[in-house]
Structure formats: structure tokens, C-alpha cells
Protein backbone atom coordinates (compact mmCIF):
# COMPACT_ATOMS: atom_id res chain seq x y z
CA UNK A 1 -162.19 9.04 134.30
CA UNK A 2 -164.23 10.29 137.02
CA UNK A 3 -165.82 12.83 135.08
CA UNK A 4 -167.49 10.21 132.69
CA UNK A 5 -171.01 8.23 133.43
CA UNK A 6 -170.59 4.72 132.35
CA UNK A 7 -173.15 2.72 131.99
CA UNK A 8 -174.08 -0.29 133.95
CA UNK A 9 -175.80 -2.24 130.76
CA UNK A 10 -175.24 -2.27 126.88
CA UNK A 11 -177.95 -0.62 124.45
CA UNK A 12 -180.24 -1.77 122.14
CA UNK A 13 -177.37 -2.29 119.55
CA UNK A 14 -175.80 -4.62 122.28
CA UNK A 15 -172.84 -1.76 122.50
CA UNK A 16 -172.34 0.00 126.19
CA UNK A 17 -172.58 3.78 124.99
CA UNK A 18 -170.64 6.81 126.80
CA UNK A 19 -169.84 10.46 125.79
CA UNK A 20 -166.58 12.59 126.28
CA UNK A 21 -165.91 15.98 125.96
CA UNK A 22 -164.29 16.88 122.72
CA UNK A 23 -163.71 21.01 121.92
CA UNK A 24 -162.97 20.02 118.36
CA UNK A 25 -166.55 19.22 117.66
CA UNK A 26 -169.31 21.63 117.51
CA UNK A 27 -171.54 19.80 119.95
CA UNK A 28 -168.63 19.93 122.14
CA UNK A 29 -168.84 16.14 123.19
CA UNK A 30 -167.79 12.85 121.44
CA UNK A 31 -170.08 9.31 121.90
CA UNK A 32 -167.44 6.32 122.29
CA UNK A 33 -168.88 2.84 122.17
CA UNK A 34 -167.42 -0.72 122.37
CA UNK A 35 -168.71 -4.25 123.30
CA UNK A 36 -167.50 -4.62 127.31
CA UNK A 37 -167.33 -1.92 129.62
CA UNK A 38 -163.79 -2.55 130.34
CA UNK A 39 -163.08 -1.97 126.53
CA UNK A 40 -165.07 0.85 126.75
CA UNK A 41 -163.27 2.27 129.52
CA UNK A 42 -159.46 1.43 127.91
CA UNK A 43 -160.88 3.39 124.82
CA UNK A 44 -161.66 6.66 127.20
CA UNK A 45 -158.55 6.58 128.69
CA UNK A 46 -156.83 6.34 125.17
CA UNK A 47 -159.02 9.27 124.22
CA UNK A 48 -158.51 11.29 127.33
CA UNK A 49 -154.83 11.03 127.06
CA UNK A 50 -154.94 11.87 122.84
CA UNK A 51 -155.30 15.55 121.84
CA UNK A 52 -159.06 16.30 122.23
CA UNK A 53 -159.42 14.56 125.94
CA UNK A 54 -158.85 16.59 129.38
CA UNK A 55 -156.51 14.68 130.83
CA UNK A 56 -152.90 16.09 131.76
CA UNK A 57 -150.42 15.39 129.44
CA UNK A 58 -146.71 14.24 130.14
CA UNK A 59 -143.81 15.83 127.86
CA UNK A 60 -143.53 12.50 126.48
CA UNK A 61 -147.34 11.78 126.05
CA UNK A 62 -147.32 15.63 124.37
CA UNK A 63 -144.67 14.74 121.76
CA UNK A 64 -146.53 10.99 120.72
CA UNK A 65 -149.26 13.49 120.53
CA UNK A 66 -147.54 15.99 118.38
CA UNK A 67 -145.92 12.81 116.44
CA UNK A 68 -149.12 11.19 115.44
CA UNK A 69 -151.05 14.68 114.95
CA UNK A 70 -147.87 15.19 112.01
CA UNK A 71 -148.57 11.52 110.17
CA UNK A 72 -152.31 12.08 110.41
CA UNK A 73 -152.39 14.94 108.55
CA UNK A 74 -151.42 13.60 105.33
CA UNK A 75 -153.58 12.24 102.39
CA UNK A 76 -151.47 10.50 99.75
CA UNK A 77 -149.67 7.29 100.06
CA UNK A 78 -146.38 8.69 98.62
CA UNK A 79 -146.41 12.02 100.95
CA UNK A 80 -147.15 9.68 104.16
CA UNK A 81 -144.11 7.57 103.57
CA UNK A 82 -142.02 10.84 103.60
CA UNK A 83 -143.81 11.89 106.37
CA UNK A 84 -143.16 8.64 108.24
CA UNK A 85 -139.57 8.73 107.41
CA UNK A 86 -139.83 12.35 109.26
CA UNK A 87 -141.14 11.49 112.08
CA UNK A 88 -139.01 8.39 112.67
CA UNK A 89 -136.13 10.74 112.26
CA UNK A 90 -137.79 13.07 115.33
CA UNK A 91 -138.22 10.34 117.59
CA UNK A 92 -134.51 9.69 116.91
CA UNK A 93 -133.68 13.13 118.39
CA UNK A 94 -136.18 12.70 121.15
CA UNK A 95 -134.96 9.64 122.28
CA UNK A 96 -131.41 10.80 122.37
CA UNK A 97 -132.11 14.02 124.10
CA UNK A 98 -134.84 12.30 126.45
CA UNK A 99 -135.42 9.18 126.96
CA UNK A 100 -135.56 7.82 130.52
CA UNK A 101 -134.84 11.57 131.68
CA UNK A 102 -137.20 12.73 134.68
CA UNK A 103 -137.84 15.61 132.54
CA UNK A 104 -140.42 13.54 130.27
CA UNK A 105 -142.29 12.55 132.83
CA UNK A 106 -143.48 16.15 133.90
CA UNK A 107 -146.64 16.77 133.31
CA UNK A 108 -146.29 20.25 130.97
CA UNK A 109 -148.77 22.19 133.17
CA UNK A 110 -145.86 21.96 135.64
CA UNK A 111 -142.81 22.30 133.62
CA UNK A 112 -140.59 25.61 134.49
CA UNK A 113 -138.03 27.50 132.61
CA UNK A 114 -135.71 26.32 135.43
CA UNK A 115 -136.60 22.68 134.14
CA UNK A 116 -136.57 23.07 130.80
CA UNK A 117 -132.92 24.94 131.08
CA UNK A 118 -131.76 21.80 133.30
CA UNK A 119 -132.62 19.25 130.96
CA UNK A 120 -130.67 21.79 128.05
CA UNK A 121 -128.02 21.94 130.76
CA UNK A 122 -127.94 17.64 131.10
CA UNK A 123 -126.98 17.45 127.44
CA UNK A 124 -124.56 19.90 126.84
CA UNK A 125 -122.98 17.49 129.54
CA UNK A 126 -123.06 14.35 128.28
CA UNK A 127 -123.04 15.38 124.62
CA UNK A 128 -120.52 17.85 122.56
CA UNK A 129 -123.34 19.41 120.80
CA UNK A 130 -123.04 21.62 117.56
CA UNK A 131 -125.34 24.51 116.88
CA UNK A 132 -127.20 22.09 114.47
CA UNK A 133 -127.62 19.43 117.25
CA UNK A 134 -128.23 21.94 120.25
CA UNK A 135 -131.35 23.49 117.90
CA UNK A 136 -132.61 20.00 117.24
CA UNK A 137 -132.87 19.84 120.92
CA UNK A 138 -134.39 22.94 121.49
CA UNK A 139 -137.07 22.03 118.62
CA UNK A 140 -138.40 19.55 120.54
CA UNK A 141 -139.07 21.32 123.74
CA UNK A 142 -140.40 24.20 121.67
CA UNK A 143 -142.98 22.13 119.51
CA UNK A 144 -144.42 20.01 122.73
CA UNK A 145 -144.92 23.84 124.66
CA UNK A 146 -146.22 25.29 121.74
CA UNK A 147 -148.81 22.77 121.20
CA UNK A 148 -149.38 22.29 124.89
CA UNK A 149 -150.32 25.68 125.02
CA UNK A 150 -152.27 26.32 122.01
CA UNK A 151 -154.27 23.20 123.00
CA UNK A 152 -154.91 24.74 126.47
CA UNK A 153 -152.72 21.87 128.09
CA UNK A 154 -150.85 24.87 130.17
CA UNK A 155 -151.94 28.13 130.61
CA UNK A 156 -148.42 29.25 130.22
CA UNK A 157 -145.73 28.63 127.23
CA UNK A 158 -142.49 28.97 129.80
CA UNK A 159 -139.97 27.50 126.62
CA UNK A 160 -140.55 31.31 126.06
CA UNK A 161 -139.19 32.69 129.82
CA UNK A 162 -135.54 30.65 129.06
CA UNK A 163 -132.25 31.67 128.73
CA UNK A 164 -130.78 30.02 126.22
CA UNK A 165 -127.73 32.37 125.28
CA UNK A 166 -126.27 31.18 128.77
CA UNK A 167 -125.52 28.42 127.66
CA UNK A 168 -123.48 29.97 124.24
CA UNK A 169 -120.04 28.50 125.50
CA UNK A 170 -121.18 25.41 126.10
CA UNK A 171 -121.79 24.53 122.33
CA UNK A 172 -118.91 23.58 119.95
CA UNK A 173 -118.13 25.69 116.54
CA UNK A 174 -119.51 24.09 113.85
CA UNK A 175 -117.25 21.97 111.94
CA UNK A 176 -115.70 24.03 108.51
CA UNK A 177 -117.40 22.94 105.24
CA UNK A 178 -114.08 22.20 104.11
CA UNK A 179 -113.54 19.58 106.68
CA UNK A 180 -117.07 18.26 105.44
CA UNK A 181 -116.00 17.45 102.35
CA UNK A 182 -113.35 15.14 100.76
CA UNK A 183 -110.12 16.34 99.93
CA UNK A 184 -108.75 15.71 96.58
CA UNK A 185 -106.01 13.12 97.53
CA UNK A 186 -109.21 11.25 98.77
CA UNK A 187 -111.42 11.77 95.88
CA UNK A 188 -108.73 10.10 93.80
CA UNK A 189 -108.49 7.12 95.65
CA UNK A 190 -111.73 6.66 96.11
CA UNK A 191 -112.35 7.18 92.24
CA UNK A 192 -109.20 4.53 91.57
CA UNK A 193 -110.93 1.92 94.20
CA UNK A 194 -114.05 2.09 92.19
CA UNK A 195 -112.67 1.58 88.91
CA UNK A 196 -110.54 -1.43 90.02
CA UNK A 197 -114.05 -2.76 91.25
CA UNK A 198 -115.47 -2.59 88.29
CA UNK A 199 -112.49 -4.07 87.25
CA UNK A 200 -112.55 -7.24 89.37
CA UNK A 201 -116.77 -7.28 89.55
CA UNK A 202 -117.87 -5.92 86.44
CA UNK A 203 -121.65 -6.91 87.51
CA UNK A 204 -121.17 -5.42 90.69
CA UNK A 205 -123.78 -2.20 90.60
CA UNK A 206 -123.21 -0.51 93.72
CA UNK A 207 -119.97 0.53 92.76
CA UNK A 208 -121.77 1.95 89.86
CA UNK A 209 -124.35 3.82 91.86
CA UNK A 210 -122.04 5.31 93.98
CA UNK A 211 -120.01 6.63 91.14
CA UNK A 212 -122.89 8.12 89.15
CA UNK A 213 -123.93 9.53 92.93
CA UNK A 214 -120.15 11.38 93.14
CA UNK A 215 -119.72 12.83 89.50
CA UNK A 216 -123.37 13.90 89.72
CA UNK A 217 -123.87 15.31 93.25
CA UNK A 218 -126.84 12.80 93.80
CA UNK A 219 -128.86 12.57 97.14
CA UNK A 220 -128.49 9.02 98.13
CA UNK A 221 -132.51 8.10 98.02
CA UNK A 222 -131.85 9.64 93.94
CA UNK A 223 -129.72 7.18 92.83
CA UNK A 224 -131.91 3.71 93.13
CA UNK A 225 -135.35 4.82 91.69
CA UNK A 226 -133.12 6.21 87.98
CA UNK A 227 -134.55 4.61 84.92
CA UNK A 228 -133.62 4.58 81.59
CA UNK A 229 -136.52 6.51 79.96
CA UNK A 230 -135.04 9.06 82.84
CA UNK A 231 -132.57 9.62 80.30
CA UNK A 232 -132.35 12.35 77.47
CA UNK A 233 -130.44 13.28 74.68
CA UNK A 234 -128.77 15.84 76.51
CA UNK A 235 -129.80 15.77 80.59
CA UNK A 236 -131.15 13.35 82.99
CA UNK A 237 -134.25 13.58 84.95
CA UNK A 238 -134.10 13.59 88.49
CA UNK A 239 -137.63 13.33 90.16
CA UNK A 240 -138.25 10.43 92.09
CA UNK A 241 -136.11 9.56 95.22
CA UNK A 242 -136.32 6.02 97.40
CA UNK A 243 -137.22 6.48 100.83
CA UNK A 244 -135.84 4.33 104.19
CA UNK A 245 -138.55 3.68 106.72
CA UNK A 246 -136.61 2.93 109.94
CA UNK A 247 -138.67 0.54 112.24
CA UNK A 248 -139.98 1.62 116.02
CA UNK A 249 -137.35 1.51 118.40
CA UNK A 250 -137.96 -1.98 120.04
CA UNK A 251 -140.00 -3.74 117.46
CA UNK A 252 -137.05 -5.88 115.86
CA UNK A 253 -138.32 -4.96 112.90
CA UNK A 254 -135.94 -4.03 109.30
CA UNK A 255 -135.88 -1.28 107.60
CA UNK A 256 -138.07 -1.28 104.69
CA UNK A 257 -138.01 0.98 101.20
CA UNK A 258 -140.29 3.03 99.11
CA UNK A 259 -140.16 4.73 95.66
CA UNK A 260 -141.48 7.91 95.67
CA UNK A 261 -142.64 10.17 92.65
CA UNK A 262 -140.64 13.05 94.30
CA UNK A 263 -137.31 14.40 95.29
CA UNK A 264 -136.63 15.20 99.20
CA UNK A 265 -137.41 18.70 98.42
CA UNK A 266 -140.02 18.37 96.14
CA UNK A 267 -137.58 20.30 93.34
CA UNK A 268 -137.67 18.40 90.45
CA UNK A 269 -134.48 18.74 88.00
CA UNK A 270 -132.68 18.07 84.81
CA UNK A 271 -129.08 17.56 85.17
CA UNK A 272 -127.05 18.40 81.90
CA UNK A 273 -125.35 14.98 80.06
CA UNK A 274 -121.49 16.05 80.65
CA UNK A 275 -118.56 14.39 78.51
CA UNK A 276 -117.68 12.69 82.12
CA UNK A 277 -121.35 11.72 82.42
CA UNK A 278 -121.71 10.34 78.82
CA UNK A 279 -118.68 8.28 79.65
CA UNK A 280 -120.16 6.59 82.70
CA UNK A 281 -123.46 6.09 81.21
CA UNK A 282 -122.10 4.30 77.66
CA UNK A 283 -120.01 2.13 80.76
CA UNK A 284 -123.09 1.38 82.67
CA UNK A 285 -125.07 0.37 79.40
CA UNK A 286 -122.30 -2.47 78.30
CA UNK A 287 -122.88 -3.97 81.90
CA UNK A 288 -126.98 -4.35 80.91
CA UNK A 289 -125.81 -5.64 77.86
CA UNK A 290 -123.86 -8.76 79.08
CA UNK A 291 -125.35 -9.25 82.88
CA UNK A 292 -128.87 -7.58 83.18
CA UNK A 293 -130.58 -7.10 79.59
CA UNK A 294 -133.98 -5.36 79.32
CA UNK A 295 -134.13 -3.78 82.70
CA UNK A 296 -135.81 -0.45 82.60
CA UNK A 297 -133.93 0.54 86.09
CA UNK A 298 -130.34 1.64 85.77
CA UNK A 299 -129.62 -0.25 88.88
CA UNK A 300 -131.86 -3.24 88.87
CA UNK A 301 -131.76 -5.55 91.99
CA UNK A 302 -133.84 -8.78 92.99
CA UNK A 303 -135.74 -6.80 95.80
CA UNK A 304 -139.71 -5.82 95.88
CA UNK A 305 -138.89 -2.43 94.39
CA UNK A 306 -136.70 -4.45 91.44
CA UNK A 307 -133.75 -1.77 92.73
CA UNK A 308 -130.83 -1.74 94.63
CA UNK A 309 -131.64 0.04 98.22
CA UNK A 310 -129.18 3.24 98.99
CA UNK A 311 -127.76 1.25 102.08
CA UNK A 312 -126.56 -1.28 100.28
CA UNK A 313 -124.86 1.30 98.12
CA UNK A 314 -123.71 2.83 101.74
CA UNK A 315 -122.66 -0.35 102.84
CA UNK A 316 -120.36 -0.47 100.08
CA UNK A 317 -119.24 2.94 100.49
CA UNK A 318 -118.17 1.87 104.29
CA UNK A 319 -116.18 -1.51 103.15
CA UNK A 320 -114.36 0.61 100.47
CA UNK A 321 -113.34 3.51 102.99
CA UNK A 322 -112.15 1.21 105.51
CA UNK A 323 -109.88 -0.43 102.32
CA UNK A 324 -108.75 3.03 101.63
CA UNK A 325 -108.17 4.65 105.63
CA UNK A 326 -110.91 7.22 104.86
CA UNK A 327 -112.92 8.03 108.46
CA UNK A 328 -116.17 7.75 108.35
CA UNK A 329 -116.71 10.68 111.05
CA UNK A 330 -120.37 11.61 112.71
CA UNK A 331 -118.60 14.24 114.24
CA UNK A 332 -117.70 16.01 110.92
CA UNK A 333 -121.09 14.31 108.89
CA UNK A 334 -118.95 13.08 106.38
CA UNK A 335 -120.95 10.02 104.53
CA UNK A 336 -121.93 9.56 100.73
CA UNK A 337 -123.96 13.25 101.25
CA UNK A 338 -120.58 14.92 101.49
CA UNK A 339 -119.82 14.02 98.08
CA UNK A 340 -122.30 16.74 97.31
CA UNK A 341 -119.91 19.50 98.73
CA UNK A 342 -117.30 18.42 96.45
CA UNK A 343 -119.36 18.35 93.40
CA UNK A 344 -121.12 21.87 94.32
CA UNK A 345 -117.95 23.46 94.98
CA UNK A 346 -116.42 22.17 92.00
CA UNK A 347 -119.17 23.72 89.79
CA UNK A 348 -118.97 26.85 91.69
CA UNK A 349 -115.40 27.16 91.12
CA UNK A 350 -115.46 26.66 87.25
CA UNK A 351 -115.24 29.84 84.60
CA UNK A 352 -118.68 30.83 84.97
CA UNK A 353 -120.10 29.12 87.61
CA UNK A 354 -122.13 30.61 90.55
CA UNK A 355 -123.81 29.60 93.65
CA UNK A 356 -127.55 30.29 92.00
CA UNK A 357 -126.69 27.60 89.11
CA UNK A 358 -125.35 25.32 91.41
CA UNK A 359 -128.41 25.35 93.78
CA UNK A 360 -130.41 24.91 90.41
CA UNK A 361 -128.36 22.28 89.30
CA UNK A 362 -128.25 20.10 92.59
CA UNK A 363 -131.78 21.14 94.11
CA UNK A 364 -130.99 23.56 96.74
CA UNK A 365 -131.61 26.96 97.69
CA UNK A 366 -128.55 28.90 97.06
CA UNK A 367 -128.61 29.65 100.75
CA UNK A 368 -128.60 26.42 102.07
CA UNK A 369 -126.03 25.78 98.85
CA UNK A 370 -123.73 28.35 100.23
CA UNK A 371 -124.47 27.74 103.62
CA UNK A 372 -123.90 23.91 104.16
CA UNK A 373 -121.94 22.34 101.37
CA UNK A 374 -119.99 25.01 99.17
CA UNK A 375 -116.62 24.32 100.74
CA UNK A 376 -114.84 27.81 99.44
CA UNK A 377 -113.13 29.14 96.04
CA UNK A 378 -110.20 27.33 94.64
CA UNK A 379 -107.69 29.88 95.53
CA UNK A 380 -105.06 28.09 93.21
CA UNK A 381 -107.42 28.85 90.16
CA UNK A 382 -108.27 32.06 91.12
CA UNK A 383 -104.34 33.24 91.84
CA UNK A 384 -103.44 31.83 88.39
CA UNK A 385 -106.82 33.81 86.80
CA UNK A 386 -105.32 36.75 88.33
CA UNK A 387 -101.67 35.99 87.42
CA UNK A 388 -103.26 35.55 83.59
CA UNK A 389 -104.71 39.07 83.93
CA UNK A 390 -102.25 40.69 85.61
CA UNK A 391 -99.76 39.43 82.47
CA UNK A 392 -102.47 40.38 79.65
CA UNK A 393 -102.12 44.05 81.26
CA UNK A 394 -98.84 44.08 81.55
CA UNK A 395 -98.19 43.03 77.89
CA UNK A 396 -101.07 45.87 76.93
CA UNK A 397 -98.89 48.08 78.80
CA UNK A 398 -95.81 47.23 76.73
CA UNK A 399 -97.66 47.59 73.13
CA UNK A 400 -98.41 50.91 73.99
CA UNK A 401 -94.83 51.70 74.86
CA UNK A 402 -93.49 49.93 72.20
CA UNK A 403 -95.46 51.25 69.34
CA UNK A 404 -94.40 55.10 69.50
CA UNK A 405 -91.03 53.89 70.24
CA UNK A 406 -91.42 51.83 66.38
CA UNK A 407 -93.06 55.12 65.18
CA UNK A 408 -90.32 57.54 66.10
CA UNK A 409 -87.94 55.00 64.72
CA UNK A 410 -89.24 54.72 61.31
CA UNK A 411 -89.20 58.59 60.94
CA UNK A 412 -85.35 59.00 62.03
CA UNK A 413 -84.88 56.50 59.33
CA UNK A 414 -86.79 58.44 56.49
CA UNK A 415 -84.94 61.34 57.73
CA UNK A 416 -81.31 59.59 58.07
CA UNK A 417 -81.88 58.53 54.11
CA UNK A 418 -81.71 62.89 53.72
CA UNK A 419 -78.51 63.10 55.43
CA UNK A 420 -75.05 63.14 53.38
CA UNK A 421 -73.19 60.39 53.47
């Protein structure tokens, strides 16, 4: 603050006037005006501490920096709600990871390996981080020094100098896929629990959502925003998806929800109108018919979107596997997503299906397909496909035996009709 004149009177315009420093401009300076001095002066401090100004940053300062840089840089209204959903999301890691540590109060000019491998060191402690955890971690410290750096903030990136592999037995194995998903006992139950809800609350569309999201694979945020004219002859379009905006830590405030024309990827699909999927559908349009006529949404809902929101189909998800003694495990990430692992690995596993189709089919990539949520092949199918082969040979490898042995036959009987007697 030292480094800027302010003036002791306002201008003609009756605003007091003052310049800053600002690299991203070609004049190299910025005029900042307001209508008191003291305003004026709370306006270059909030500019001195934003990106442009030259005045040292904390870790935590850096990453609101980083944070507001990400949702500024976005020109549609659909993409910024996606965006916002992001960053809410990061600040969820940052606060878990470092939040009232001593760490984000460095100032990053000053922050060491040493300190960046103590705070890495602090977590391992009081969390039992997985490699997907331990990397979120690590993300953060690597964007804020990365940006601190390229923005001249430090002088040196030391995120770079660390030694991260010492910490290798410190991290849990990741949980098995299999583990991830349902088994089948449970997928049965929780199929029987839904029926018998539609059953005793045949109005009740939640339970219908969350069906629809199991025998199709769905992404929860795909399920609300489906509409009728989303439906074809023979496949289903999936291109919109609802997003959740969580509120600022804090603020009291609730989440809110937004249709988007987009799925989380950006992967637009058709998913093919199955026998099991024609079934559900021809179900779900005799409920419009007697309790919600005319609606264009498949799961219409008096909110300001006119759908139901995907936590309310969670919270229904929760109630039902607390009924049934399913856990609900963060350690394993086992939600409504998991369902996804059951329905890619069952496609996988058919006569013909492969890891490329499914990713098609459920908007991956097939390495993120095979990676995170095909649980394995059905080893009882496969040992009975190779039983059926193995028996098909074997049964070629009689025929061929057995003909020559008719052949000879039939010629020792011609000849036997030469013989006397």
C-alpha cells in the first residue's frame, strides 16, 4: 500500500483517482477510482491481493485466486453452473486437506519442499487416504505452486523438489471394483424393495427414477432432466444432466439445481430401447396416465425446474438401504453411481459385448470404463462357454471316429451276403 500515491482530494468527476501496477495490461498500470478514500483504499488492497497486484500471496489467498481465475473464465450460463459445481467440489478437498492448518497461512514465496512434504505427512495421519484421495491432495498444492510461479509470486516452484514416493506405504490399496459394486444377492433385493414400492405408492416417482437409473446405468444428474420427446422408437436420448450447486461453506444457504443442455462429459448418447427397458417405460407411462397427465418430464415434480432433484432420488435410495441392511460405505464409494459398475459389467459380460461398446453405451472412455467400474468377467459364464466348447469338440471328435467305423461296417455286410451259408 505504500507503493501507491493517494490522493488527498477527489477529481473533477467528484471520484478520488489512483493507479496500480497491473503486468496484464499493456500500459503496465491500472486507474482504480471510488467515492471516499477509504473505499478507494479497501479496493487497492482487494486488487493488490487478486492476481494482477504485487502483494504476497498466502497458500490460501493463492487457491481463492486460482478458484475465482477457474469461474471467470467461462462465458455461457449453462457451462458456469458446471463450472461452479467444480469448484465447490475443490474447495471441498481444500478444506479437508487444509483448513485451519499453519500450512495455508505461508506466504508461497516461503513455502519449502520440507513444508509442503509435512503438511502431505499431517494427512496421511489423520486420514486413511487412497491413491485417488492422496492425488486430490497433491492437486491442490501443485495448482497453487504452479500458478504462483508462473505469475511470478515465487521465483521457485519447490512442489517440484518433493519426495513424494516416501510416503508410498503410507497410502491404502485402492478398494477392488468388485467391492464397488453391488453383489447380486443385493441387486435382487434392492430390485424386490422397489417393486413393492411401487406397489404400496404407485405415484411415488423416485422409486421410479432410481429404477430407470439401475437397468440403464444412468449418472444421477441424467435421470431428472428425461423428457418424453427424449424418447424414440427404438433408443433414448441422453443429453442433458441436472446439476447440484452446493452453497459456501458458512453461508446457511441450500443447495440449489440447474438443468443443463449437456451430460457431465459433454458425450451425448442414445441408449438402445431393451425388452427390460420397454417394460419399465409402458409402467412409467400408466402412472402419467392416472396421477400426472400431460407432463412432458418423465419425472415431473412441483419444484422451479418442474423435476424431481437427484437427492431426493438419493434420499430415497438411503431410506431403502437402511430397510434392506445394505452399507452405504464412503470408504468403498458405493452410492447410486455404483449401480453403473453393475450395469457396465453386465454388458461387458454378455455374448458379444466389449469394453469399447460399453464406454459408448454409458459415456465413458473405455479406459476409465475398464479402469473404475468394470468389476471383472463372469467366470461362471465363461467356464460354462468353455464347458459348451469343449463338448461341441469332443462330439466332433466322436463323428469322425464313428463314421469310418459305420463305413467299414456296411462293407463287411455287402461282403458277409457273398459268404455260404
Amino acid at each position: 500500500m505504500k507503493k501507491v500515491t493517494f490522493p488527498k482530494k477527489p477529481s473533477s468527476d467528484g471520484y478520488y483517482h489512483c493507479y496500480v501496477k497491473d503486468p496484464l495490461k499493456k500500459s503496465g498500470r491500472k486507474q482504480i477510482k471510488a467515492k471516499t478514500l477509504e473505499d478507494l483504499q479497501k479496493k487497492v488492497r482487494t486488487y493488490e491481493n487478486g492476481e494482477s497486484g504485487d502483494a504476497r500471496r498466502t497458500f490460501r489467498e493463492a487457491y481463492e485466486i486460482l478458484q475465482q481465475r477457474t469461474g471467470d473464465l467461462v462465458k455461457t450460463r449453462e457451462r458456469h453452473y458446471s463450472v461452479s459445481n467444480t469448484v465447490s467440489r475443490h474447495w471441498q478437498t481444500y478444506n479437508r486437506f487444509f483448513a485451519g492448518t499453519d500450512f495455508e497461512k505461508l506466504h508461497v514465496d516461503e513455502i519449502t519442499e520440507l513444508d509442503i512434504e509435512a503438511v502431505c505427512r499431517l494427512n496421511l495421519e489423520r486420514y486413511n487416504l487412497r491413491k485417488r484421495a492422496w492425488q486430490s491432495m497433491r492437486t491442490v498444492i501443485k495448482q497453487v505452486m504452479d500458478l504462483s510461479f508462473h505469475r511470478r509470486w515465487t521465483m521457485e516452484n519447490n512442489y517440484l523438489r518433493c519426495d513424494f514416493a516416501q510416503f508410498k506405504d503410507m497410502i491404502l490399496p485402492d478398494v477392488p471394483i468388485a467391492e464397488r459394486a453391488y453383489s447380486q444377492e443385493e441387486m435382487d433385493n434392492v430390485m424386490a424393495f422397489i417393486a413393492e414400492k411401487h406397489r404400496k405408492a404407485p405415484s411415488y416417482l423416485p422409486a421410479y427414477a432410481l429404477e430407470m437409473q439401475i437397468i440403464m446405468g444412468l449418472r444421477r444428474g441424467e435421470v431428472p432432466p428425461l423428457r418424453w420427446s427424449d424418447v424414440h422408437d427404438f433408443w433414448i436420448g441422453i443429453e442433458r444432466e441436472q446439476i447440484t450447486l452446493k452453497p459456501q461453506t458458512g453461508t446457511g444457504g441450500k443447495d440449489s439445481f440447474h438443468i443443463v443442455g449437456h451430460t457431465k462429459n459433454g458425450k451425448n448418447r442414445q441408449f438402445p430401447i431393451t425388452r427390460e427397458v420397454r417394460d419399465f417405460l409402458d409402467r412409467l407411462k400408466e402412472v402419467h396416465r392416472l396421477y400426472y397427465p400431460g407432463s412432458e418430464y418423465l419425472f415431473p415434480a412441483d419444484s422451479p425446474e418442474g423435476v424431481i432433484t437427484n437427492s431426493t432420488v438419493y434420499n430415497f435410495y438411503r431410506r431403502m438401504c437402511r430397510a434392506l441392511d445394505i452399507p452405504v460405505c464412503q470408504d468403498t464409494v458405493r452410492g447410486t453411481h455404483a449401480f453403473r459398475r453393475n450395469a457396465i459389467s453386465r454388458y461387458v459380460n454378455l455374448d458379444g459385448g466389449s469394453i469399447e461398446d460399453a464406454a459408448r453405451l454409458f459415456g465413458n472412455s473405455a479406459l476409465v470404463a475398464e479402469k473404475h467400474y468394470f468389476t471383472g468377467m463372469d467366470v461362471e459364464r465363461f467356464r460354462k462357454v468353455l464347458d459348451g466348447e469343449a463338448g461341441r469338440g469332443q462330439m466332433d471328435l466322436d463323428l469322425e471316429d464313428v463314421i469310418p467305423f459305420f463305413l467299414r461296417l456296411k462293407n463287411l455286410l455287402e461282403e458277409s451276403k457273398t459268404l455260404p451259408g
